[in-house]
Protein backbone atom coordinates (compact mmCIF):
# COMPACT_ATOMS: atom_id res chain seq x y z
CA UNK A 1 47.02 69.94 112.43
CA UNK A 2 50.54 69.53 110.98
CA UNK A 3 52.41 66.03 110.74
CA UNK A 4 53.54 64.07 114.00
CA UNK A 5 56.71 62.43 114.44
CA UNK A 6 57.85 61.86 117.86
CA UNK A 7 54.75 63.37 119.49
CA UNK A 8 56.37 66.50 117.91
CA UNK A 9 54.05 68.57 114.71
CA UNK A 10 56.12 68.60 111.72
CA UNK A 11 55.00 72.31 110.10
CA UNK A 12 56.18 73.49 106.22
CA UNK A 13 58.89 75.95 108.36
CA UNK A 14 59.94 73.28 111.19
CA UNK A 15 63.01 72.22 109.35
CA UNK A 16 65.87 73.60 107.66
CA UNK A 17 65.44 73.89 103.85
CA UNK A 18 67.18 71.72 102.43
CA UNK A 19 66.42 72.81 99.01
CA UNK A 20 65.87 76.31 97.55
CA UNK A 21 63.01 76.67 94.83
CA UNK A 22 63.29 79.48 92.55
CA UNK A 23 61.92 82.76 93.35
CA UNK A 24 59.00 83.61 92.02
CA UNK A 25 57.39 80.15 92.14
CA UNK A 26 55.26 77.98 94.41
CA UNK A 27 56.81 73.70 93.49
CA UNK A 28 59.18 72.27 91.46
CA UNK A 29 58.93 69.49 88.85
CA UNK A 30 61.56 67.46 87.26
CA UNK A 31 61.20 67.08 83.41
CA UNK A 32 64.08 64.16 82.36
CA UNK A 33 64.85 65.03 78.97
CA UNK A 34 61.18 65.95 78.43
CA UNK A 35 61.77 69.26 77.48
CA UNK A 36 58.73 70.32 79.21
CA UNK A 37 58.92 74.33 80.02
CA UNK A 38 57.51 75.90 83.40
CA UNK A 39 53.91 75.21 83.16
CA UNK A 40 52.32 78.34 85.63
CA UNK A 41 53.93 78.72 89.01
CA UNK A 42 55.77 75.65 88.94
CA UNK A 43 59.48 75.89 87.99
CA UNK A 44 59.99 72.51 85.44
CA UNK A 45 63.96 71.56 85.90
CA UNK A 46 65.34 69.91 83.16
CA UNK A 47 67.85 67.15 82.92
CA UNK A 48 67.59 64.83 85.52
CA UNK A 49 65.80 62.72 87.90
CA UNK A 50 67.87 63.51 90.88
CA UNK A 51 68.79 66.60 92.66
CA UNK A 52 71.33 67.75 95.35
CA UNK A 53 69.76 68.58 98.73
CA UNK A 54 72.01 71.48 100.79
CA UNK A 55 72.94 68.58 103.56
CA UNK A 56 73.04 64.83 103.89
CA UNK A 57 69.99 63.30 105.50
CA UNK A 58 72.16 61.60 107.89
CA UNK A 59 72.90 65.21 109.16
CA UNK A 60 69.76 65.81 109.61
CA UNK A 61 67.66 64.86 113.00
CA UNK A 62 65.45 62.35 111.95
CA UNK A 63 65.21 62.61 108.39
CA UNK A 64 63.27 64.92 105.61
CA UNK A 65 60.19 65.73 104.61
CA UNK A 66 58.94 66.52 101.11
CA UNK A 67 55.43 68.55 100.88
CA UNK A 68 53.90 68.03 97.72
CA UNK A 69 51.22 70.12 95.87
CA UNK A 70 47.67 69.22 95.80
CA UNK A 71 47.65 69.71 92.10
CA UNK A 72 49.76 68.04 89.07
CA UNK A 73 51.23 70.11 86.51
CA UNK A 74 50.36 68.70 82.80
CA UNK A 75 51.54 69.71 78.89
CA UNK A 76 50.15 68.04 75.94
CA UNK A 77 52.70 67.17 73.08
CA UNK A 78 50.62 67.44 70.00
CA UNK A 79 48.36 69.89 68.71
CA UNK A 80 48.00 73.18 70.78
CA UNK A 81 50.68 72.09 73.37
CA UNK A 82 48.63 73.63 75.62
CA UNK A 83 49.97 73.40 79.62
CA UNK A 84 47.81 74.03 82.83
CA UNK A 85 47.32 72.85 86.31
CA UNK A 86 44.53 70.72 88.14
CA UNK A 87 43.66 68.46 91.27
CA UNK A 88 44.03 65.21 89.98
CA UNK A 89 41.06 62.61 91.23
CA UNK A 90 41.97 60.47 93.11
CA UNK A 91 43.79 62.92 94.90
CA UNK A 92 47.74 63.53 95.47
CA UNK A 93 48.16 61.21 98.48
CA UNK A 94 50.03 61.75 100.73
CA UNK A 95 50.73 65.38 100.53
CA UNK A 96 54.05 65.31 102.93
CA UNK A 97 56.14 62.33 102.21
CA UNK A 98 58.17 61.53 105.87
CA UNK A 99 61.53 60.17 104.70
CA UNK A 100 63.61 58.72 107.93
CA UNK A 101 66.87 58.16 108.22
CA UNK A 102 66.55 54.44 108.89
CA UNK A 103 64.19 53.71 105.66
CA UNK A 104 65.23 56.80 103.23
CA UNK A 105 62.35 56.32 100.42
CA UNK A 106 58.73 57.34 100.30
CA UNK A 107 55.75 56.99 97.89
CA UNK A 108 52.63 58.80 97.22
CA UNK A 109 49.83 58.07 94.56
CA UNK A 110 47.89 60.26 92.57
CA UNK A 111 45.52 60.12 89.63
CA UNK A 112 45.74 60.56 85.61
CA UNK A 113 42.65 62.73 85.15
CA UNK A 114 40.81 65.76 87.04
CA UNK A 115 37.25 64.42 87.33
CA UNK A 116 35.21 61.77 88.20
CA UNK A 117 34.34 58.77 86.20
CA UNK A 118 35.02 55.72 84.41
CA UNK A 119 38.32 56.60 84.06
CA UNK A 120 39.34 58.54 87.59
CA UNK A 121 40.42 55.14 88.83
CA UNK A 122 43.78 55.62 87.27
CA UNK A 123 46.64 56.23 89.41
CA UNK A 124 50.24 56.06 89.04
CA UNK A 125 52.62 56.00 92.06
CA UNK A 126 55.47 58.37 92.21
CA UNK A 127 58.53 57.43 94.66
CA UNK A 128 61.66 59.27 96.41
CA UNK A 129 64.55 57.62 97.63
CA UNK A 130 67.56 59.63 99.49
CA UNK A 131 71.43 58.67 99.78
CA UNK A 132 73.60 60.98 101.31
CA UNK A 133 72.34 64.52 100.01
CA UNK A 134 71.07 63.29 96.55
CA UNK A 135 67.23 62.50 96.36
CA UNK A 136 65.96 60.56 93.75
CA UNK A 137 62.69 60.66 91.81
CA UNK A 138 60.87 57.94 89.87
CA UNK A 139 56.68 57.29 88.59
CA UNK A 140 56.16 53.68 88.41
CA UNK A 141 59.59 52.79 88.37
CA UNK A 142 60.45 54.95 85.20
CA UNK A 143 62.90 57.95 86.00
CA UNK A 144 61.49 61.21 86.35
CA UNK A 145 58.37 62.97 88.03
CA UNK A 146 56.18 62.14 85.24
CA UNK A 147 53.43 59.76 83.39
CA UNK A 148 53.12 60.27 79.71
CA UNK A 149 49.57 59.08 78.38
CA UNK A 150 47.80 60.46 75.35
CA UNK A 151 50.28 62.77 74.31
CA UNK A 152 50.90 64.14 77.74
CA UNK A 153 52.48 65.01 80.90
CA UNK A 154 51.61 64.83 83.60
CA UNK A 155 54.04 66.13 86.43
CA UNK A 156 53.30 65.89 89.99
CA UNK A 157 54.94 68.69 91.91
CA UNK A 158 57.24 69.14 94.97
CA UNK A 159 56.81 72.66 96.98
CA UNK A 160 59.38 71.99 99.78
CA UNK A 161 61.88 70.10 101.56
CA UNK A 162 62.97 70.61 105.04
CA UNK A 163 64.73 68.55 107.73
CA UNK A 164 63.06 67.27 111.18
């Protein structure tokens, strides 16, 4: 069952896209000034924390929603500088952020690590906000779609964005 908004389901293909990720790849991550490359099927965009939609979200119907992947994307800085995906625990929550015109920001949570344990209580929160056709992206209030700890990334990942 898909997303509900005005007794209406809110599929992946419901709305117009309102932005295009590269062929060839399944999500999008913003890096900042990370310098981060493409870590597997997820296209890393350098440079800022904001990107232009196609359309403003007050010409859309009721707003936009973001669908975010079930995994985070993650590079270590030092040493092998190795890069690979997992499901973070606790999970990436919610998976489709609903932002309405009225209120144009959403938040979702999701965890530092991939397993259980002492440590999978960690979770950072990452946030968009939309004016006009620019959406912003910030984790914890710092710029970007990113939490550095222990000499790495970790990325959480946006696979589309469509109008309802």
């Amino acid at each position: 069952m898909g997303l509900i908004y005005n007794n209406k389901e809110i599929w992946n293909s419901s709305g117009e896209v309102l932005y295009q990720i590269p062929t060839g790849y399944d999500g999008f991550f913003l890096t900042g000034s990370t310098g981060v490359p493409d870590i597997k099927k997820f296209k890393a965009i350098s440079g800022s924390n904001t990107i232009l939609l196609s359309k403003s979200i007050a010409d859309c119907d009721n707003g936009i929603v973001v669908f975010l992947s079930n995994q985070v994307a993650t590079c270590l800085t030092a040493g092998d500088h190795y890069k690979t995906t997992y499901e973070p625990f606790p999970p990436v929550s919610p998976q489709k952020m609903l932002i309405k015109k009225g209120s144009p920001k959403a938040s979702m949570t999701f965890g530092w690590y991939g397993g259980t344990g002492a440590s999978s209580s960690l979770t950072s929160t990452g946030n968009i906000s939309v004016s006009e056709n620019q959406m912003k992206v910030t984790t914890d209030s710092e710029a970007g779609m990113y939490l550095y700890v222990d000499n790495e990334y970790i990325f959480w990942v946006i696979t589309s964005i469509v109008s309802y």
